[in-house]
N, C-alpha and C. Protein backbone atom coordinates (compact mmCIF):
# COMPACT_ATOMS: atom_id res chain seq x y z
N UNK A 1 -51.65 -44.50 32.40
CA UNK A 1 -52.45 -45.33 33.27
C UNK A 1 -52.31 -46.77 32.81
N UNK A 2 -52.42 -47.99 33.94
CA UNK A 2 -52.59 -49.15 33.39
C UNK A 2 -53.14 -49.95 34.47
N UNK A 3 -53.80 -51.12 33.44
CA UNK A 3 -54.77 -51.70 33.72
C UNK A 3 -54.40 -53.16 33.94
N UNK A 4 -54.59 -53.61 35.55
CA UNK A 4 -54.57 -55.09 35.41
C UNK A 4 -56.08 -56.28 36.09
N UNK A 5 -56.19 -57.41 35.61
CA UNK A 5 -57.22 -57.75 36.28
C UNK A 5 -56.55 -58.16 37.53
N UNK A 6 -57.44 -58.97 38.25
CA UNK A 6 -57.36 -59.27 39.84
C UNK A 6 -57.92 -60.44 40.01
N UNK A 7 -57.88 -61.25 40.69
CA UNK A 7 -58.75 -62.02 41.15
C UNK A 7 -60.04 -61.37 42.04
N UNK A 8 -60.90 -61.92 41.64
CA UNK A 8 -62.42 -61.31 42.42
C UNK A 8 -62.31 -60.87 43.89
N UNK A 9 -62.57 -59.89 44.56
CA UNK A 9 -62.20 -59.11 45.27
C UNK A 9 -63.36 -58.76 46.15
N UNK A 10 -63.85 -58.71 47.05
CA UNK A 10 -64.76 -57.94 48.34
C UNK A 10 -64.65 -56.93 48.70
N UNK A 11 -65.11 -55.96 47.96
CA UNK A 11 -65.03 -54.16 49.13
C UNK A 11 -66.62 -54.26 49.21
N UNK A 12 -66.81 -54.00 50.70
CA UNK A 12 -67.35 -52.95 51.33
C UNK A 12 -67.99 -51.86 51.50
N UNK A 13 -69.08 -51.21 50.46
CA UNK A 13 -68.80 -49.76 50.22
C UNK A 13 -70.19 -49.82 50.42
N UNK A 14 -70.71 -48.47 51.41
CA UNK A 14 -71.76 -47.70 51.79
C UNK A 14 -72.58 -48.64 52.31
N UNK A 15 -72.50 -50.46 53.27
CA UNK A 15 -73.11 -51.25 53.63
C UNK A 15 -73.55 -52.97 52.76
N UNK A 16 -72.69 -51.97 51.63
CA UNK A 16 -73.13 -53.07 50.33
C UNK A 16 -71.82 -54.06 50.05
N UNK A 17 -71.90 -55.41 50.06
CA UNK A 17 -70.59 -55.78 49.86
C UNK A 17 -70.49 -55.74 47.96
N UNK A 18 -69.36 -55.24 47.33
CA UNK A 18 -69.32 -55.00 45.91
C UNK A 18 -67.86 -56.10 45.62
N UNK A 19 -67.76 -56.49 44.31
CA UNK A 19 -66.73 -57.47 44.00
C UNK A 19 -66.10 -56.58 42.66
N UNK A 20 -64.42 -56.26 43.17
CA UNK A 20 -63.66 -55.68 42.49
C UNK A 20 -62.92 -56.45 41.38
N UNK A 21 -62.49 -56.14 40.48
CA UNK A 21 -61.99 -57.72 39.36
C UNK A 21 -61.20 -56.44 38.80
N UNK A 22 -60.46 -55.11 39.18
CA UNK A 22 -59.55 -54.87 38.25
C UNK A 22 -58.67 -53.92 38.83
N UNK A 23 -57.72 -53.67 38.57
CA UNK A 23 -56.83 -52.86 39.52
C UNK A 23 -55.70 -51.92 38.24
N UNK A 24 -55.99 -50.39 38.78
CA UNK A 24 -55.95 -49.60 37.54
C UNK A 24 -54.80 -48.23 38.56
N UNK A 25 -53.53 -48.16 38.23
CA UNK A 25 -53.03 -47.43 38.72
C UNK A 25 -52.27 -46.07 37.97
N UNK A 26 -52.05 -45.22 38.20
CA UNK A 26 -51.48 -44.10 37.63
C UNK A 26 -50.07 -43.64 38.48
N UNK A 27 -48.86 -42.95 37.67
CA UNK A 27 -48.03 -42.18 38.43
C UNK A 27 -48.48 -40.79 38.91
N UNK A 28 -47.99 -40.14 40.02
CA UNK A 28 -48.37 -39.06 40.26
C UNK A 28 -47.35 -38.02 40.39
N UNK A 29 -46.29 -39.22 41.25
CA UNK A 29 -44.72 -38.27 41.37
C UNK A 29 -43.49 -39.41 41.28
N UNK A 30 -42.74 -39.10 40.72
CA UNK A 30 -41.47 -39.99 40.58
C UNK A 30 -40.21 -38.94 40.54
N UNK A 31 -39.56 -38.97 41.21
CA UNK A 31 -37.83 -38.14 40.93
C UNK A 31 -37.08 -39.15 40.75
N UNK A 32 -37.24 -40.02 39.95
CA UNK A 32 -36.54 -40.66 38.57
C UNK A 32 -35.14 -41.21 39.63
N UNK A 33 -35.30 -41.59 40.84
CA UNK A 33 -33.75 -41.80 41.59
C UNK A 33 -34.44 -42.49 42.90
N UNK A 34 -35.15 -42.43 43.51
CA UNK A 34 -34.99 -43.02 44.84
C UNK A 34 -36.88 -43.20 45.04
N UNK A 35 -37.81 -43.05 44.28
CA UNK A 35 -39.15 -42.90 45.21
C UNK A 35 -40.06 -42.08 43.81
N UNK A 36 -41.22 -43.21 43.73
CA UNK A 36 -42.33 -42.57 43.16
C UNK A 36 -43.41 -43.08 43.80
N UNK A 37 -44.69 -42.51 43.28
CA UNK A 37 -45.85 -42.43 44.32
C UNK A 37 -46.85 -42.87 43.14
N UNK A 38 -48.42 -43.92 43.59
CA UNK A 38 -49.06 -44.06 42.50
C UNK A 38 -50.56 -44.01 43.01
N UNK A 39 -51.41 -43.32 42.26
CA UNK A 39 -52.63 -43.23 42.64
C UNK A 39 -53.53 -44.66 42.03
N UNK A 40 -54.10 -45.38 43.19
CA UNK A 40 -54.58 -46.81 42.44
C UNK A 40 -56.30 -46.61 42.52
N UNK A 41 -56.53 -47.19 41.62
CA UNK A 41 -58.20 -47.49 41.60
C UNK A 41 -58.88 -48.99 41.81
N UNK A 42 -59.73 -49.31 42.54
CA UNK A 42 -60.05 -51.25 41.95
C UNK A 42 -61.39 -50.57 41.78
N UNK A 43 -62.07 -51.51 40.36
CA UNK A 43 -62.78 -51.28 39.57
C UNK A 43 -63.70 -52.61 39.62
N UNK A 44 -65.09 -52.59 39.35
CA UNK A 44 -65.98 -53.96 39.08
C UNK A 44 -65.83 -54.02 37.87
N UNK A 45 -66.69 -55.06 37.14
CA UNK A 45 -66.76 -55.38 35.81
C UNK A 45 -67.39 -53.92 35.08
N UNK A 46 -68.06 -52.79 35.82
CA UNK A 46 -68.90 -51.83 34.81
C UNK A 46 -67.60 -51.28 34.97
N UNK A 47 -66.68 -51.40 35.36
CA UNK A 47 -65.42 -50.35 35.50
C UNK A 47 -66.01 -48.67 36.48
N UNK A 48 -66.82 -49.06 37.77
CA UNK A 48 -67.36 -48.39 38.53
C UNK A 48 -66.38 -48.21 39.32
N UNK A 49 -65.99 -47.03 40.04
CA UNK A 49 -65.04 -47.02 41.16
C UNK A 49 -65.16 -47.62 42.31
N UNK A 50 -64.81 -48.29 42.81
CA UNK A 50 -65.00 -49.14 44.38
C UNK A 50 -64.26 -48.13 45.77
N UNK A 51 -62.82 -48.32 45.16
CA UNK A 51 -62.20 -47.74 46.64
C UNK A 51 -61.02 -46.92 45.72
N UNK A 52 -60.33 -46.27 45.97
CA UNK A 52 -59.03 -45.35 45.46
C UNK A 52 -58.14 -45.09 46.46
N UNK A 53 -56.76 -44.85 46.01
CA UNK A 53 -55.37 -44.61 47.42
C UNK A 53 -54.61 -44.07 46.54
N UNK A 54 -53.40 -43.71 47.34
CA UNK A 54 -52.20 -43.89 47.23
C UNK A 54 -51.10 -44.72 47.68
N UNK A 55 -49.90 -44.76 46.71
CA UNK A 55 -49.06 -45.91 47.26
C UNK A 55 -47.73 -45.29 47.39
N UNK A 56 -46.87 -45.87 47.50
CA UNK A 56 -45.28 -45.40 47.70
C UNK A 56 -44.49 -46.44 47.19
N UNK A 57 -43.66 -46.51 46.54
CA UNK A 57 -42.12 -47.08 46.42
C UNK A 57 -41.24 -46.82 46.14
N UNK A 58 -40.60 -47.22 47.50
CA UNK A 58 -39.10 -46.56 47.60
C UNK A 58 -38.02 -47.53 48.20
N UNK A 59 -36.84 -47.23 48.14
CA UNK A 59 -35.86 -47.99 48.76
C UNK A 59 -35.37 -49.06 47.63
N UNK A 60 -34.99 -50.54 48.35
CA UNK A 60 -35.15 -51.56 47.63
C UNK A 60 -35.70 -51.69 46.40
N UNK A 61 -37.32 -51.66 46.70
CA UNK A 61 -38.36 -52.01 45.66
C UNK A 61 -38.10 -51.15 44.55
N UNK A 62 -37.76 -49.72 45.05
CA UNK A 62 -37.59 -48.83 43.53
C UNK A 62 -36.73 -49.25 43.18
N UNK A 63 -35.73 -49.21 43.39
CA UNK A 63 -34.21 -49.86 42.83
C UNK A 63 -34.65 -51.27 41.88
N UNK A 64 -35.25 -51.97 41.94
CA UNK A 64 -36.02 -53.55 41.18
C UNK A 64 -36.57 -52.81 40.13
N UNK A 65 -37.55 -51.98 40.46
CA UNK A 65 -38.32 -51.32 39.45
C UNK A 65 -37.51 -50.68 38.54
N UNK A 66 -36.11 -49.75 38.88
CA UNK A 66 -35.75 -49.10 37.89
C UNK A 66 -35.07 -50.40 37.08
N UNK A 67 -34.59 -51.46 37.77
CA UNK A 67 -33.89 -52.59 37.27
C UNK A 67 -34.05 -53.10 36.05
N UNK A 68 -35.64 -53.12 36.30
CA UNK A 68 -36.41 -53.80 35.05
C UNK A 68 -37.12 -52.62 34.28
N UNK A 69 -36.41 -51.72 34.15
CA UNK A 69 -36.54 -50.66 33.19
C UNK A 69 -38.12 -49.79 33.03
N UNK A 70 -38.12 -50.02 34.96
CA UNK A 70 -39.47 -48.92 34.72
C UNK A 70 -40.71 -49.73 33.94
N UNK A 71 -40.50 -51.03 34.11
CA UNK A 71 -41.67 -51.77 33.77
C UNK A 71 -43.18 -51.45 34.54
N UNK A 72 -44.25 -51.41 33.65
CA UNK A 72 -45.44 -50.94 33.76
C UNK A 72 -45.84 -52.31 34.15
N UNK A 73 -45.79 -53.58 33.76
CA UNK A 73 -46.00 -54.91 34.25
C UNK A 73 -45.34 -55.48 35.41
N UNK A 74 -44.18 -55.08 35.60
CA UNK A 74 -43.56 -55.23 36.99
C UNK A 74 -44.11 -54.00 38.26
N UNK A 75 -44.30 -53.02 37.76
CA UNK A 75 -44.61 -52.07 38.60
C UNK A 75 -46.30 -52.59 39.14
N UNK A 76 -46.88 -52.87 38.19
CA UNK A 76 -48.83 -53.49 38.60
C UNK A 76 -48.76 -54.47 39.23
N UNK A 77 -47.78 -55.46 39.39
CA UNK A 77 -47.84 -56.53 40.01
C UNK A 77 -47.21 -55.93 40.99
N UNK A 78 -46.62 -55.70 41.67
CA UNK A 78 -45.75 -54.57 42.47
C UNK A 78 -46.90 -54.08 43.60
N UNK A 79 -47.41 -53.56 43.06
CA UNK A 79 -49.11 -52.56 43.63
C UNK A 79 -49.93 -53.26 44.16
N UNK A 80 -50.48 -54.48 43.30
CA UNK A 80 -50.88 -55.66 43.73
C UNK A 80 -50.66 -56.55 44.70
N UNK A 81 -49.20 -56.72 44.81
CA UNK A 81 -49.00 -57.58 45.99
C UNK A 81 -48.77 -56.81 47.66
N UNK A 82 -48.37 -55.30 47.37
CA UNK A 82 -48.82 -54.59 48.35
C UNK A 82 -49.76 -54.11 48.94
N UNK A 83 -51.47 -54.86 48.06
CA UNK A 83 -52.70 -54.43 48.23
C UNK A 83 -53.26 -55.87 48.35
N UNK A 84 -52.05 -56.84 48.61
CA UNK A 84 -52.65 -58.19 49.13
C UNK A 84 -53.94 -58.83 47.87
N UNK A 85 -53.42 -57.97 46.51
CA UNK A 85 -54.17 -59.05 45.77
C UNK A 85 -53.62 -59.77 44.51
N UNK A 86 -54.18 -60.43 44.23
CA UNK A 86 -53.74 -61.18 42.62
C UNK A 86 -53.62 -61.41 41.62
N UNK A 87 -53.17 -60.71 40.64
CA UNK A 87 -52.98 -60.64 39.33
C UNK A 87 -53.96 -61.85 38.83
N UNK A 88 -54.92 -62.02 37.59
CA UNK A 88 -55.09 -62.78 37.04
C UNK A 88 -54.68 -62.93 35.31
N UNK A 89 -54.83 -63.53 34.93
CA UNK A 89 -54.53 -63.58 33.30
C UNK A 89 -56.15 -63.02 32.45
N UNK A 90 -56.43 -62.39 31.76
CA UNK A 90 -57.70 -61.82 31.22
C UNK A 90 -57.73 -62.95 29.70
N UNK A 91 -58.62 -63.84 30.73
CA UNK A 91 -58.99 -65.03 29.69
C UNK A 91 -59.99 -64.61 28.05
């Protein structure tokens, strides 16, 4: 599993607006050649669950990913920008 922050974030959940600040993803399936799949979490500061998915990359993008050797830092930023959010630096 790994852990990145985010820039402060707005979900939605049960009427309540909640602010997400971390984005925490896991592998679930990879065949090591064309396509793996990742289960993501965004998290508040108590590290409370907000919202959870799944993702996909394949094609192109996996091909980058295997490029850079299956990077866990390329892969989170990766997740991130397909979930339209922003990496921050954890000051």
């Amino acid at each position: 599993m790994a852990q990145i922050r985010i820039n402060l974030t707005f979900i939605w959940q049960n009427g309540i607006e909640k602010e997400a600040i971390y984005l925490d993803a896991i592998s679930i399936q990879d065949n090591l050649e064309t396509e793996a799949k990742f289960y993501y979490t965004l998290l508040d500061e108590n590290y409370t669950t907000l919202i959870t998915g799944n993702i996909s990359i394949v094609g192109d993008d996996y091909i980058q990913w295997l490029a850079n050797d299956f990077s866990t830092n390329w892969i989170m930023n990766w997740i991130a920008a397909q979930l339209n959010l922003t990496p921050t630096p954890i000051i």
